[in-house]
C-alpha atoms as a PDB file:
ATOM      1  CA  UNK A   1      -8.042  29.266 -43.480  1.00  0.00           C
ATOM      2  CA  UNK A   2      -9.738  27.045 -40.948  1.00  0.00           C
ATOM      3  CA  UNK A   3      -8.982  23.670 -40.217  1.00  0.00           C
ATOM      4  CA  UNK A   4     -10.328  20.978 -42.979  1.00  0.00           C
ATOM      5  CA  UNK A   5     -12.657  18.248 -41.737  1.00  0.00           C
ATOM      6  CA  UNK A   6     -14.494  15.368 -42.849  1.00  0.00           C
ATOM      7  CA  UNK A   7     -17.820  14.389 -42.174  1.00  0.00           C
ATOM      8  CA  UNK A   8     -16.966  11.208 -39.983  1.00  0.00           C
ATOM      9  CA  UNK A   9     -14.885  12.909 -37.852  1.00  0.00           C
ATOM     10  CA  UNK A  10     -17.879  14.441 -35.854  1.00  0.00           C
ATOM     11  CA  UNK A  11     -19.280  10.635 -35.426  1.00  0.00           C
ATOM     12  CA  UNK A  12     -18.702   9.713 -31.695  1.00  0.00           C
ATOM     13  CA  UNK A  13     -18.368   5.958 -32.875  1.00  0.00           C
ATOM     14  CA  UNK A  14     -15.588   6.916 -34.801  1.00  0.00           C
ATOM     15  CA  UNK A  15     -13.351   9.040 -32.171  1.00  0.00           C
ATOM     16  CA  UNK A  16     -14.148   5.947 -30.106  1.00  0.00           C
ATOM     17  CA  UNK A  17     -13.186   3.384 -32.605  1.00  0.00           C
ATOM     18  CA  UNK A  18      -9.786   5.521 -33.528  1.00  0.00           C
ATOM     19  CA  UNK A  19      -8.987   5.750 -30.098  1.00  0.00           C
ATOM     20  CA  UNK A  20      -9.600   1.562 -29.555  1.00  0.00           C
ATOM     21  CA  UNK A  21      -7.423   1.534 -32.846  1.00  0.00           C
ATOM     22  CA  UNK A  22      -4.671   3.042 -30.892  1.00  0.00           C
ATOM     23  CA  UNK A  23      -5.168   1.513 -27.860  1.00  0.00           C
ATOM     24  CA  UNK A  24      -4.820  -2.194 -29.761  1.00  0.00           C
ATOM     25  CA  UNK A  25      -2.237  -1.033 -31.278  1.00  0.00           C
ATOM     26  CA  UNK A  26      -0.200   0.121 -28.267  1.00  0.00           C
ATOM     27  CA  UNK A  27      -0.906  -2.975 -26.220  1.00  0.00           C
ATOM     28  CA  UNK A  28       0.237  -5.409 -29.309  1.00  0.00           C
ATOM     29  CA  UNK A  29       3.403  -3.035 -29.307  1.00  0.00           C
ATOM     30  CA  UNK A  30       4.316  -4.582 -26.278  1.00  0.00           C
ATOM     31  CA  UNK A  31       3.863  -8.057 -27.448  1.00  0.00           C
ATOM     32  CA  UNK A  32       7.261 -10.400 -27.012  1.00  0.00           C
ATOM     33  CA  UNK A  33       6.897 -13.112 -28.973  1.00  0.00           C
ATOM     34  CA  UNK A  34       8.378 -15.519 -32.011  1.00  0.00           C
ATOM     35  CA  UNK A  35       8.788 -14.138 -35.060  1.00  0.00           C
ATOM     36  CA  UNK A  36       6.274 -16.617 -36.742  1.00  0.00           C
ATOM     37  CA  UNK A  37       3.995 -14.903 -34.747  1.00  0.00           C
ATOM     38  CA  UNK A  38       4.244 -11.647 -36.153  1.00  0.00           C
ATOM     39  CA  UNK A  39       1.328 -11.729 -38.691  1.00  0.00           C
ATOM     40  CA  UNK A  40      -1.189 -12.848 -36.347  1.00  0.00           C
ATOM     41  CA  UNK A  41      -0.442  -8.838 -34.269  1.00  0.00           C
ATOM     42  CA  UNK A  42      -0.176  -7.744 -37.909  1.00  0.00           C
ATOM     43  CA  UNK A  43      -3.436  -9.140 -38.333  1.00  0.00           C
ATOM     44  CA  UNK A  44      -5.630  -7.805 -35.001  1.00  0.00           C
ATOM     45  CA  UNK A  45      -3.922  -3.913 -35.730  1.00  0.00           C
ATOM     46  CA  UNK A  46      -5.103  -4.297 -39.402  1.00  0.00           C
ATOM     47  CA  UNK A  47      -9.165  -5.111 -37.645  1.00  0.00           C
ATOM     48  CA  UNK A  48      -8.628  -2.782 -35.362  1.00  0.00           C
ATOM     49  CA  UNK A  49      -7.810   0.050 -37.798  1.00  0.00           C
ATOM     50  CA  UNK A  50     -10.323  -1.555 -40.152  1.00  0.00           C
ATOM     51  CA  UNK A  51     -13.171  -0.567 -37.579  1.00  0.00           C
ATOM     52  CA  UNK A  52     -12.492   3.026 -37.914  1.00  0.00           C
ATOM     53  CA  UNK A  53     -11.847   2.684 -41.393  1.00  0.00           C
ATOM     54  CA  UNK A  54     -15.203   1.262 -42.047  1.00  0.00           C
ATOM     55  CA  UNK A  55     -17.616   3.901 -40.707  1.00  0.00           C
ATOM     56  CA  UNK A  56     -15.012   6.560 -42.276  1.00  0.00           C
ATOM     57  CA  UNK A  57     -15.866   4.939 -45.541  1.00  0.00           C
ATOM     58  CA  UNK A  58     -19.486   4.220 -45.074  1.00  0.00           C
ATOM     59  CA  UNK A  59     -20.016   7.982 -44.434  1.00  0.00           C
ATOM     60  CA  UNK A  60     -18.744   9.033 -47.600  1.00  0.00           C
ATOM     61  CA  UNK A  61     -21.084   6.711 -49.697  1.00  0.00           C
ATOM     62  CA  UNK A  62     -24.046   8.463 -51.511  1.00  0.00           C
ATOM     63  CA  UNK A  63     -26.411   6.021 -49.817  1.00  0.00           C
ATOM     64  CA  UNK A  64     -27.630   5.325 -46.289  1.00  0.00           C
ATOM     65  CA  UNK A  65     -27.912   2.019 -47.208  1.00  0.00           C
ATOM     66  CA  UNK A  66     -24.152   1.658 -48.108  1.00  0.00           C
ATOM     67  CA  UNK A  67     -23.419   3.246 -45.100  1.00  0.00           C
ATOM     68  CA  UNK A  68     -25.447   0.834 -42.967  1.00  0.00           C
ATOM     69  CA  UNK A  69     -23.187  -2.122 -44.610  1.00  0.00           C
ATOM     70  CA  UNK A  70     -20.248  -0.090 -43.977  1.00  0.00           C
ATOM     71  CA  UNK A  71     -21.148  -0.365 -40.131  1.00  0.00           C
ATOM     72  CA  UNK A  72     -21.541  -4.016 -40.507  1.00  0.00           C
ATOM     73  CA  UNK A  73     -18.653  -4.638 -41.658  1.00  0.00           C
ATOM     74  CA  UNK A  74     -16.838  -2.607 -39.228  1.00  0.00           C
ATOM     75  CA  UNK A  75     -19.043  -4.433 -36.350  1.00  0.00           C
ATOM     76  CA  UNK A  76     -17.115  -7.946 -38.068  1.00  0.00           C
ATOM     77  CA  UNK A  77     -13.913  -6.059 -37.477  1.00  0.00           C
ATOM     78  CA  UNK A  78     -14.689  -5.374 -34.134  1.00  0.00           C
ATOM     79  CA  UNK A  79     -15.384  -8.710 -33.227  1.00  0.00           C
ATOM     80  CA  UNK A  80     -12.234 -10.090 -35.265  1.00  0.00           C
ATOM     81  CA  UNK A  81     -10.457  -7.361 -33.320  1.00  0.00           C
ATOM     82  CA  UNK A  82     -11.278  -9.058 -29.862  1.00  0.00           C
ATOM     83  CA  UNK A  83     -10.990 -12.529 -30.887  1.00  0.00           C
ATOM     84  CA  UNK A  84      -7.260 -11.921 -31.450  1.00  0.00           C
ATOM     85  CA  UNK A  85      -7.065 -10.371 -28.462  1.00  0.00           C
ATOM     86  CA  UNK A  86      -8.540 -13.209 -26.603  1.00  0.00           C
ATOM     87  CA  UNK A  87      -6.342 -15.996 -27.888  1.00  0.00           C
ATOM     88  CA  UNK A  88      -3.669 -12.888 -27.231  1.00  0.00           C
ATOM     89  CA  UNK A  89      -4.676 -13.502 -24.058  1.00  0.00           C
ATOM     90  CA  UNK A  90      -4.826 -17.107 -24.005  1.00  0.00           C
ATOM     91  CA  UNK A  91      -1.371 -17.381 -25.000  1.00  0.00           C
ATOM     92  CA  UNK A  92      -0.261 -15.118 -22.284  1.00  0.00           C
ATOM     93  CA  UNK A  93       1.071 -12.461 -24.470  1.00  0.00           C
ATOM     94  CA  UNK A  94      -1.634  -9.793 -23.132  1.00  0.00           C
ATOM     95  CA  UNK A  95      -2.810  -9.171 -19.731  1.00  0.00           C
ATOM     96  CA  UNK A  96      -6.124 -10.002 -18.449  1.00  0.00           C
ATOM     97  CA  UNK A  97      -6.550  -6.545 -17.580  1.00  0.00           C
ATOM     98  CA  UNK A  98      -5.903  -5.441 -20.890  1.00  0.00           C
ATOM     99  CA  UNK A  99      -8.068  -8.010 -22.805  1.00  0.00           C
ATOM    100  CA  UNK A 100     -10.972  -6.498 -20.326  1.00  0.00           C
ATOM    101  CA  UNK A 101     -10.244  -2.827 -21.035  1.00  0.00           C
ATOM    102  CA  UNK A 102     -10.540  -3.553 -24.486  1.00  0.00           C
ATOM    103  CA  UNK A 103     -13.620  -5.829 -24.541  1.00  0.00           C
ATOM    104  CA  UNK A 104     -15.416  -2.809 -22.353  1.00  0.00           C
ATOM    105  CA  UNK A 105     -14.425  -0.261 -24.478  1.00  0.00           C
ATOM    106  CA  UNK A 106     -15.618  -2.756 -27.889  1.00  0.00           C
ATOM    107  CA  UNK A 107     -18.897  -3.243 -26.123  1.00  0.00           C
ATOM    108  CA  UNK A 108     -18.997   0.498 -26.051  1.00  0.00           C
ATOM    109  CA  UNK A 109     -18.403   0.534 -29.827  1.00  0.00           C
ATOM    110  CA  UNK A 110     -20.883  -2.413 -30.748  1.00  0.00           C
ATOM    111  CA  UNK A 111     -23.762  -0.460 -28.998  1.00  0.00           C
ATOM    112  CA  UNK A 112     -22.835   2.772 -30.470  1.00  0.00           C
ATOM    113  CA  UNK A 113     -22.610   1.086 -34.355  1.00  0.00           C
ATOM    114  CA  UNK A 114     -25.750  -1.152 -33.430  1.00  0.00           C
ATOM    115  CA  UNK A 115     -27.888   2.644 -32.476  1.00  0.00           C
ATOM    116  CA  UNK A 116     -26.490   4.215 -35.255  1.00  0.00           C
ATOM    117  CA  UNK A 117     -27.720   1.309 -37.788  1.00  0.00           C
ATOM    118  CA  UNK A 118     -30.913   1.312 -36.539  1.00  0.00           C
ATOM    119  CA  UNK A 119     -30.969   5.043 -36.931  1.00  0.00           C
ATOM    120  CA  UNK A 120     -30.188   4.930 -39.975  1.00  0.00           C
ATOM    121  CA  UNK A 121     -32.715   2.004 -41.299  1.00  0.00           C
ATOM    122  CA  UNK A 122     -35.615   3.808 -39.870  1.00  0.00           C
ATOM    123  CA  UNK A 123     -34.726   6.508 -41.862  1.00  0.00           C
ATOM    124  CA  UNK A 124     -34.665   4.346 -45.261  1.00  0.00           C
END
């Protein structure tokens, strides 16, 4: 038997957002701060995730249309994503250089989500 896949799993926005998922999640690993911090991380890994999430879910709705508000919503997570990670920044509990790798590769994402809603509304 071969190996069971979904349908989102063959979007390129979605490796990319899993792997920016991951990548959030390993740099607010590293985070040393006080504990009454600690929902704030909590907080960006949940967006990060939910950017993945979001286009995994939209795909599997019977409409292109709930799809396409699927990808907003994912875009918002994005964008709450790397607003944590600038006050992150801010507060000096991420590097600079970090904060940049992840803003390049959430450009990447926003462009990829913004082609693949206009694909799709052309289409409705």
């Amino acid at each position: 038997m071969g190996e069971i896949k979904f349908g989102f799993e063959d979007l390129a926005v979605w490796q990319k957002a899993v792997s920016f998922a991951c990548r959030v999640t390993q740099i607010t690993a590293k985070i040393e701060t006080d504990r009454k911090h600690y929902r704030l991380i909590e907080y960006c890994e949940s967006a990060s995730c939910s950017v993945a999430s979001n286009i995994a879910e939209g795909k599997g709705r019977f409409s292109k249309k709930e799809f396409v508000q699927y990808l907003y919503i994912a875009r918002g997570s994005l964008f709450e994503t790397i607003t944590s990670l600038v006050i992150f920044e801010r507060n000096k509990w991420i590097s600079q250089n970090d904060l940049q790798e992840m803003k390049e590769l959430g450009s990447e994402i926003g462009k990829m989500l913004a082609s693949l809603i206009n694909a799709i509304r052309k289409g409705l």
